[in-house]
C-alpha atoms as a PDB file:
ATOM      1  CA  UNK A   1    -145.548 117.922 -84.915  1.00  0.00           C
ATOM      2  CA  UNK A   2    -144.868 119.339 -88.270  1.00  0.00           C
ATOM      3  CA  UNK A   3    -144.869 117.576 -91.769  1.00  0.00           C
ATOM      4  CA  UNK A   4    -141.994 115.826 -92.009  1.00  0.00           C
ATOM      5  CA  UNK A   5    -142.070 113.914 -88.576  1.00  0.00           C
ATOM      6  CA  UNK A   6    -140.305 116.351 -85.784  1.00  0.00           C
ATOM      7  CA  UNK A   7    -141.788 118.398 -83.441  1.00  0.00           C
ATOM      8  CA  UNK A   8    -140.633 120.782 -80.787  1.00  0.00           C
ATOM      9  CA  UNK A   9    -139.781 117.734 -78.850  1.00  0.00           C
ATOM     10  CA  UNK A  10    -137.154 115.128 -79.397  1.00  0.00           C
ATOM     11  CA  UNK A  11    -137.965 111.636 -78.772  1.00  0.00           C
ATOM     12  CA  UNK A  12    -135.951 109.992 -75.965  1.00  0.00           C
ATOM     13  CA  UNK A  13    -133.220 108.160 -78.021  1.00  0.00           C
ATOM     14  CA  UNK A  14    -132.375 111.364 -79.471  1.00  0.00           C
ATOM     15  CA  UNK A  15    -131.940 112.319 -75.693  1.00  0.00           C
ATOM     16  CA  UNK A  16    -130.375 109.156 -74.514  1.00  0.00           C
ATOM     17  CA  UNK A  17    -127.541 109.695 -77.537  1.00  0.00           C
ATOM     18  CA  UNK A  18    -127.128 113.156 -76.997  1.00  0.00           C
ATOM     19  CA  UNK A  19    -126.343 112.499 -73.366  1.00  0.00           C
ATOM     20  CA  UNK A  20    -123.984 109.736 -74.392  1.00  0.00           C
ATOM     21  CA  UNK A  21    -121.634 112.016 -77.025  1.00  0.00           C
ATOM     22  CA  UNK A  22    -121.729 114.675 -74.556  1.00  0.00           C
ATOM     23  CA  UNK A  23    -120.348 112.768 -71.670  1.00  0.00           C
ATOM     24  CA  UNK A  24    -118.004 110.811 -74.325  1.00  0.00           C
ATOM     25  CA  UNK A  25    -116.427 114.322 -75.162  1.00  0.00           C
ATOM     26  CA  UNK A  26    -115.979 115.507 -71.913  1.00  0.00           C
ATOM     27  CA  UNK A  27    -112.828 114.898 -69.951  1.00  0.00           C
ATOM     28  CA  UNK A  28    -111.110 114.735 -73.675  1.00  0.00           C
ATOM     29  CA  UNK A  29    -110.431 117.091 -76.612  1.00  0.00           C
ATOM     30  CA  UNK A  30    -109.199 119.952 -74.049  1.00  0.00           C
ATOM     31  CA  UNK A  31    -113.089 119.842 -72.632  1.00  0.00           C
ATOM     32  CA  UNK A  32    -113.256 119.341 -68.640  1.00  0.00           C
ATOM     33  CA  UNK A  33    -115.819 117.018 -66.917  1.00  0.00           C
ATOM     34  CA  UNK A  34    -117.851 119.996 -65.672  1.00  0.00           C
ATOM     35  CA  UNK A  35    -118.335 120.840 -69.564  1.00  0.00           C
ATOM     36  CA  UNK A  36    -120.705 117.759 -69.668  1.00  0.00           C
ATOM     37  CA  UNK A  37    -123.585 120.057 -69.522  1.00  0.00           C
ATOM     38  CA  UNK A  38    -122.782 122.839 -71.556  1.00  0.00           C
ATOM     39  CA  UNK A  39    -121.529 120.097 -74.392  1.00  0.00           C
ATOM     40  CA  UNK A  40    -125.163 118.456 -73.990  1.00  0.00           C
ATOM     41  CA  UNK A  41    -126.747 121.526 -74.383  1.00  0.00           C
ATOM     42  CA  UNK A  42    -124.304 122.551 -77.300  1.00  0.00           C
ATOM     43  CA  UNK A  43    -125.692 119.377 -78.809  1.00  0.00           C
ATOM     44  CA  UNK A  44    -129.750 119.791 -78.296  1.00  0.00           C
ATOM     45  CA  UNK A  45    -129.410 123.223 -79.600  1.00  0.00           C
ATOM     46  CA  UNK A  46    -128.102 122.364 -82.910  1.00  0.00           C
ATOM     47  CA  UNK A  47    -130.170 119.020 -83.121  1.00  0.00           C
ATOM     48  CA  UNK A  48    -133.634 121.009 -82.592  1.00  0.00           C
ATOM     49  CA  UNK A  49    -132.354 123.937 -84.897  1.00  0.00           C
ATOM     50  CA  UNK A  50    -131.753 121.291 -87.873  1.00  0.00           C
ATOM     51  CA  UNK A  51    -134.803 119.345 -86.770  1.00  0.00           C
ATOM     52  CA  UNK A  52    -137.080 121.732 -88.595  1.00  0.00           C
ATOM     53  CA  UNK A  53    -134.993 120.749 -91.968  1.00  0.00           C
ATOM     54  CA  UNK A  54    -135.674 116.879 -91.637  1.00  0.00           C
ATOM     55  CA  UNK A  55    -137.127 114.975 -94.215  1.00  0.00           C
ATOM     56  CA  UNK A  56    -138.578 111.359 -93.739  1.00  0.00           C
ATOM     57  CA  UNK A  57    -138.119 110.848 -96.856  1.00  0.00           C
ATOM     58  CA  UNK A  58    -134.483 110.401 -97.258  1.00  0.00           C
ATOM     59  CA  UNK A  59    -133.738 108.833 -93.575  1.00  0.00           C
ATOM     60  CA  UNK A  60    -135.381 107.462 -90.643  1.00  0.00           C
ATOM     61  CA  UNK A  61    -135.486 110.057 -87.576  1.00  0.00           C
ATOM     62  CA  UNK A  62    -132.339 108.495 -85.781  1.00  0.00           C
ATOM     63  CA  UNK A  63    -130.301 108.337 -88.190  1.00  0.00           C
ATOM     64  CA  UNK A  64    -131.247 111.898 -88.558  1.00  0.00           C
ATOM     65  CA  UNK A  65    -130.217 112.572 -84.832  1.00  0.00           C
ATOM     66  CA  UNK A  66    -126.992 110.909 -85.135  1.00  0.00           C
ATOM     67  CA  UNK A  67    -125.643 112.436 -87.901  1.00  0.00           C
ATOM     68  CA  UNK A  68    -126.641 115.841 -86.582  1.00  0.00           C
ATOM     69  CA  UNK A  69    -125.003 115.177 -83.616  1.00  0.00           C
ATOM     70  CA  UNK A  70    -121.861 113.584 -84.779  1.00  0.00           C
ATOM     71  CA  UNK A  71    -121.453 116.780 -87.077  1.00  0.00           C
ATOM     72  CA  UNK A  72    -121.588 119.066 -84.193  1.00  0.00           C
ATOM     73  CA  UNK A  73    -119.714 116.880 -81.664  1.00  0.00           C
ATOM     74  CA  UNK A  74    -116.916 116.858 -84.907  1.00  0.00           C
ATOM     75  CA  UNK A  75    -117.126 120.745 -84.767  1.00  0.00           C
ATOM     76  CA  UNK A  76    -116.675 120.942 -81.434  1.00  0.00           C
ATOM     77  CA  UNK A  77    -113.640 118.904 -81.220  1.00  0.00           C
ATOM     78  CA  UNK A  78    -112.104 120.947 -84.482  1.00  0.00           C
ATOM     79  CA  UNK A  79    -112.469 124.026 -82.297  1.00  0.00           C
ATOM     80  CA  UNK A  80    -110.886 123.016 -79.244  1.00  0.00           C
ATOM     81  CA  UNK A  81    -108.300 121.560 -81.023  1.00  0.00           C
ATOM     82  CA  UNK A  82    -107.555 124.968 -83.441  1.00  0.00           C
ATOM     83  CA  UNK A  83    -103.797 125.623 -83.564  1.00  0.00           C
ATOM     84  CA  UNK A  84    -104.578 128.502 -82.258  1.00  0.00           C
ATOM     85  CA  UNK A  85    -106.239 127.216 -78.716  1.00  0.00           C
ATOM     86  CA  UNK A  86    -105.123 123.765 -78.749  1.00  0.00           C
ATOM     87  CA  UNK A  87    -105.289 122.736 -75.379  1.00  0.00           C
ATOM     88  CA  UNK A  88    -102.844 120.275 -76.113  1.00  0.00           C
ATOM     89  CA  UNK A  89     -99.604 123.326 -76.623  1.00  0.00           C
ATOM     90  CA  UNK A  90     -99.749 124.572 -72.675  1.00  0.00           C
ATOM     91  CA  UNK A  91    -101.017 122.280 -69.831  1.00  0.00           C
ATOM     92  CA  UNK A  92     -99.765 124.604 -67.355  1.00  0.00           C
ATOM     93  CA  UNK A  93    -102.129 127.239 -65.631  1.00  0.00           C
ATOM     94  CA  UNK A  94    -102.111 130.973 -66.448  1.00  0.00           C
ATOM     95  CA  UNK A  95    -101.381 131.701 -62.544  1.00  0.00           C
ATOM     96  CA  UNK A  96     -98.791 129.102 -62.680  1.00  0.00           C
ATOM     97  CA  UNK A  97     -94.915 130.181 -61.607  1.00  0.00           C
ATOM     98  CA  UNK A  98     -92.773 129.797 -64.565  1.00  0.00           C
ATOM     99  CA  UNK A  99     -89.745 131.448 -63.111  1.00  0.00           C
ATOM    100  CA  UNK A 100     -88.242 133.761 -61.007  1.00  0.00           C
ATOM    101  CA  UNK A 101     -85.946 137.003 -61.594  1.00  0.00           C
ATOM    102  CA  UNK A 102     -83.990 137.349 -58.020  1.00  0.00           C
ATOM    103  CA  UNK A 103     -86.811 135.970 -55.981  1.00  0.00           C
ATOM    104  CA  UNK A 104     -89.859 137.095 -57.596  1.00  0.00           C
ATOM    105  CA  UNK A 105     -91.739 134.967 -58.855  1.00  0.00           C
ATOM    106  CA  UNK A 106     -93.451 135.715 -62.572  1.00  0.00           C
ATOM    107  CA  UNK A 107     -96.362 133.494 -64.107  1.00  0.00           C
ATOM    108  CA  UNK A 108     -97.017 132.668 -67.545  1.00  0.00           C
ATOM    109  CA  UNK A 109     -99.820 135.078 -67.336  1.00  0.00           C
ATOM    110  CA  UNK A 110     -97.055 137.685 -67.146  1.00  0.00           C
ATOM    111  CA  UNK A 111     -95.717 136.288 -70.271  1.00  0.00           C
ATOM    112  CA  UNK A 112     -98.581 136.678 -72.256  1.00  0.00           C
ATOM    113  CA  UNK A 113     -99.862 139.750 -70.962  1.00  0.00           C
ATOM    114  CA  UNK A 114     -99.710 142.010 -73.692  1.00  0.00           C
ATOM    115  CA  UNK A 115    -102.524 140.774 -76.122  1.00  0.00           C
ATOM    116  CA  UNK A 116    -102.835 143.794 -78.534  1.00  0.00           C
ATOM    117  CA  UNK A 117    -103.675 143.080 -81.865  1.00  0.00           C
ATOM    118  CA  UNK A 118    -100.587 142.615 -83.783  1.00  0.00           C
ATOM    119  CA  UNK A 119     -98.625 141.221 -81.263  1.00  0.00           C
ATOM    120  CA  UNK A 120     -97.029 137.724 -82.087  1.00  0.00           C
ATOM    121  CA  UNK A 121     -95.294 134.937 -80.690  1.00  0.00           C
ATOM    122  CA  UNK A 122     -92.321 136.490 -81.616  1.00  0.00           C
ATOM    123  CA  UNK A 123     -93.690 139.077 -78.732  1.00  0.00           C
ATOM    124  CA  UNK A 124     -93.741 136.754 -75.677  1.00  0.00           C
ATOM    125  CA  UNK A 125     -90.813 135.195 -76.582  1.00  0.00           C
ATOM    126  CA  UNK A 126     -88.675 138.346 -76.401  1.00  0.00           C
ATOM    127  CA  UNK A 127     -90.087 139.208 -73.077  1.00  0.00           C
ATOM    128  CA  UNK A 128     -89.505 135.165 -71.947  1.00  0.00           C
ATOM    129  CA  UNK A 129     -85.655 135.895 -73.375  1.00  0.00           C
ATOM    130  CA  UNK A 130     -85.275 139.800 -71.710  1.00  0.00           C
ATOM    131  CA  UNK A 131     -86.518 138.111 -67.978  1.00  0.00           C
ATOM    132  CA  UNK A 132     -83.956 135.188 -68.750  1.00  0.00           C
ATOM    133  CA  UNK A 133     -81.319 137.699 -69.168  1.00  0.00           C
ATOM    134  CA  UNK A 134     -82.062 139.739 -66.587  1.00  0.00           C
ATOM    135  CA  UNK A 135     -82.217 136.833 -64.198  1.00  0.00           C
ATOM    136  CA  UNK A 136     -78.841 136.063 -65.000  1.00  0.00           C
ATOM    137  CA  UNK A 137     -77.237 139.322 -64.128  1.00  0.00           C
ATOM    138  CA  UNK A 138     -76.198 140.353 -60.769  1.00  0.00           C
ATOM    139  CA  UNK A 139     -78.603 142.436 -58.760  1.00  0.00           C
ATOM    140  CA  UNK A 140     -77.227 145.640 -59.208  1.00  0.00           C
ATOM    141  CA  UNK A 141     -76.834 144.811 -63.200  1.00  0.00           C
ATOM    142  CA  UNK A 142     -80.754 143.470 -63.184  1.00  0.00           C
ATOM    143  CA  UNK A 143     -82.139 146.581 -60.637  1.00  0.00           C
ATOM    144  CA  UNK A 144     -81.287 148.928 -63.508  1.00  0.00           C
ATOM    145  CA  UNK A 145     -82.963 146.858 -66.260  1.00  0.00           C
ATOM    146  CA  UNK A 146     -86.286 146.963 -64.668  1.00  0.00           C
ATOM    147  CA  UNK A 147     -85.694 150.762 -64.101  1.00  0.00           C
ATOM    148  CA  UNK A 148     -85.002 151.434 -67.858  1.00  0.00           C
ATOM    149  CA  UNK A 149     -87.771 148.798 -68.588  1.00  0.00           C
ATOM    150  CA  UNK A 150     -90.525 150.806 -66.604  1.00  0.00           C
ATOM    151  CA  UNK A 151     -89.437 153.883 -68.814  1.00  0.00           C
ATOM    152  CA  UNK A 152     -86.759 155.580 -66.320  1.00  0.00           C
ATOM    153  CA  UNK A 153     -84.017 157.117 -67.660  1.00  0.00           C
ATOM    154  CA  UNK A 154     -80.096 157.406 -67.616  1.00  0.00           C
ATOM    155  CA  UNK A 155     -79.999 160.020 -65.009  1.00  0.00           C
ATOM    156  CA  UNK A 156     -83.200 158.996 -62.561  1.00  0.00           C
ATOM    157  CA  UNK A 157     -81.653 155.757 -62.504  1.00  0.00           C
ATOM    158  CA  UNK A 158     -77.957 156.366 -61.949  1.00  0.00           C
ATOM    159  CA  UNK A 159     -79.889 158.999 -59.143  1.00  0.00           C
ATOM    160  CA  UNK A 160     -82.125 156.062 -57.589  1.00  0.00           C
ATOM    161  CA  UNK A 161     -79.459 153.498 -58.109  1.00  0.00           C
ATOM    162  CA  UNK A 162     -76.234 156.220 -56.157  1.00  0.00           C
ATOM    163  CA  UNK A 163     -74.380 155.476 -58.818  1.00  0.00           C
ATOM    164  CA  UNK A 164     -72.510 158.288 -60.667  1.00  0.00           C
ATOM    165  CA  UNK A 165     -73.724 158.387 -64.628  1.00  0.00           C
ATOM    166  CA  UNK A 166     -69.577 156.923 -65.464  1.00  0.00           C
ATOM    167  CA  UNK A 167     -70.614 153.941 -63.815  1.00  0.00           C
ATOM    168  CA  UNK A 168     -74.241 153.620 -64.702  1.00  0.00           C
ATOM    169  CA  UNK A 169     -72.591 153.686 -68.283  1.00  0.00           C
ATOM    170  CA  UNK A 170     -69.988 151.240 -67.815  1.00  0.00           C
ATOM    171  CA  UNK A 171     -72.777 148.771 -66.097  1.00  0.00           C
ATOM    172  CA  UNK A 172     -74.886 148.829 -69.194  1.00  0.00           C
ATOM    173  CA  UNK A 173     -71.819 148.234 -71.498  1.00  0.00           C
ATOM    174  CA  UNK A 174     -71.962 145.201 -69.582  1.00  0.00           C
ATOM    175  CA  UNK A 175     -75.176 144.654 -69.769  1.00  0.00           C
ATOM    176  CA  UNK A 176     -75.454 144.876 -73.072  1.00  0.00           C
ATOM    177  CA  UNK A 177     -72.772 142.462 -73.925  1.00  0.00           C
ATOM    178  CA  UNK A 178     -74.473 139.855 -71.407  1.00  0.00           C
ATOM    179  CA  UNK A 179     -78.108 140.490 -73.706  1.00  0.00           C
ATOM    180  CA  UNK A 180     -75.685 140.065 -76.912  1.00  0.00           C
ATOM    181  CA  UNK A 181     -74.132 136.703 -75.431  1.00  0.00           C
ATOM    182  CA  UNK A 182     -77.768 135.666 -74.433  1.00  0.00           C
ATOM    183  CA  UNK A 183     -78.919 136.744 -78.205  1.00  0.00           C
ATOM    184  CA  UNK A 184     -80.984 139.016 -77.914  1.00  0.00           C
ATOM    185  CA  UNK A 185     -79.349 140.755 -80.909  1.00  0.00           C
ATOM    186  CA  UNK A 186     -81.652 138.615 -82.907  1.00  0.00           C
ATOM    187  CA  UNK A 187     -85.111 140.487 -82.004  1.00  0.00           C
ATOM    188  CA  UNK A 188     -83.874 143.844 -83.393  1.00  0.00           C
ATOM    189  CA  UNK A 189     -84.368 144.629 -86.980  1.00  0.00           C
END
């Protein structure tokens, strides 16, 4: 036991209470109920860390406990709920189907894929609004968008596609017109 009243050991109210915020938080806050555990031991680990700082002078032991682990049950709800990971934005999974283009189906992992810094919203909206597009167009129209997409170009797809270059070029006049009607205009700068 050291000076001021704590030792290595908690006693078991500081236990009992941890066990109680930990099983309060889970199942809320974006936290599942399997992160009981890891939320309890979230909890101990900051309470013995600040233990060593206690001082019987200015509180009794419990109250001592409860604050720490009110503060760090507070923190731990202001992280889950960042903007930036609320769990409350997206409920659905990553492996989820959030669409189809012509019978394939794409996930919102697809969506979010690209996760380079410097990449925004802005980013995964554009591709949401391309595959939109494209799964609007007839096949033959949305065959050649994936080929320019995956870097082909003009002549290896009018060659995989047996279409002469004239009307490979008229079919992406038209395409073009159907991604300025669907506003895509709006993403260039």
């Amino acid at each position: 036991m050291d000076e001021h009243g704590f030792d290595d050991h908690l006693d078991p109210h500081a236990y009992r209470y941890v066990a109680f915020k930990s099983h309060q938080l889970a199942g809320r806050y974006g936290f599942s109920r399997d992160d009981a555990e890891d939320i309890q031991q979230e909890l101990l680990l900051d309470l013995l860390r600040r233990s060593r700082s206690y001082d019987g002078r200015r509180c009794a032991r419990q109250t001592f406990a409860h604050r720490v682990v009110e503060n760090r049950a507070s923190d731990l709800i202001a992280f889950q709920t960042a903007a930036c990971r609320d769990f409350r934005i997206c409920r659905l999974s990553l492996d989820a189907p959030v669409g189809s283009i012509h019978g394939e189906p794409f996930t919102l992992a697809d969506m979010i894929a690209d996760t380079r810094p410097g990449h925004t919203e802005c980013d995964w909206r554009l591709r949401w609004d391309v595959r939109q597009a494209i799964a609007a167009l007839p096949e033959e129209h949305a065959a050649i968008c994936k080929l320019l997409l995956l870097g082909e170009n003009a002549l290896s797809v009018a060659a995989r596609t047996r279409a002469s270059r004239a009307t490979l070029y008229r079919r992406l006049r038209k395409i073009r017109r159907h991604f300025d009607e669907a506003g895509l205009r709006r993403y260039l700068r």
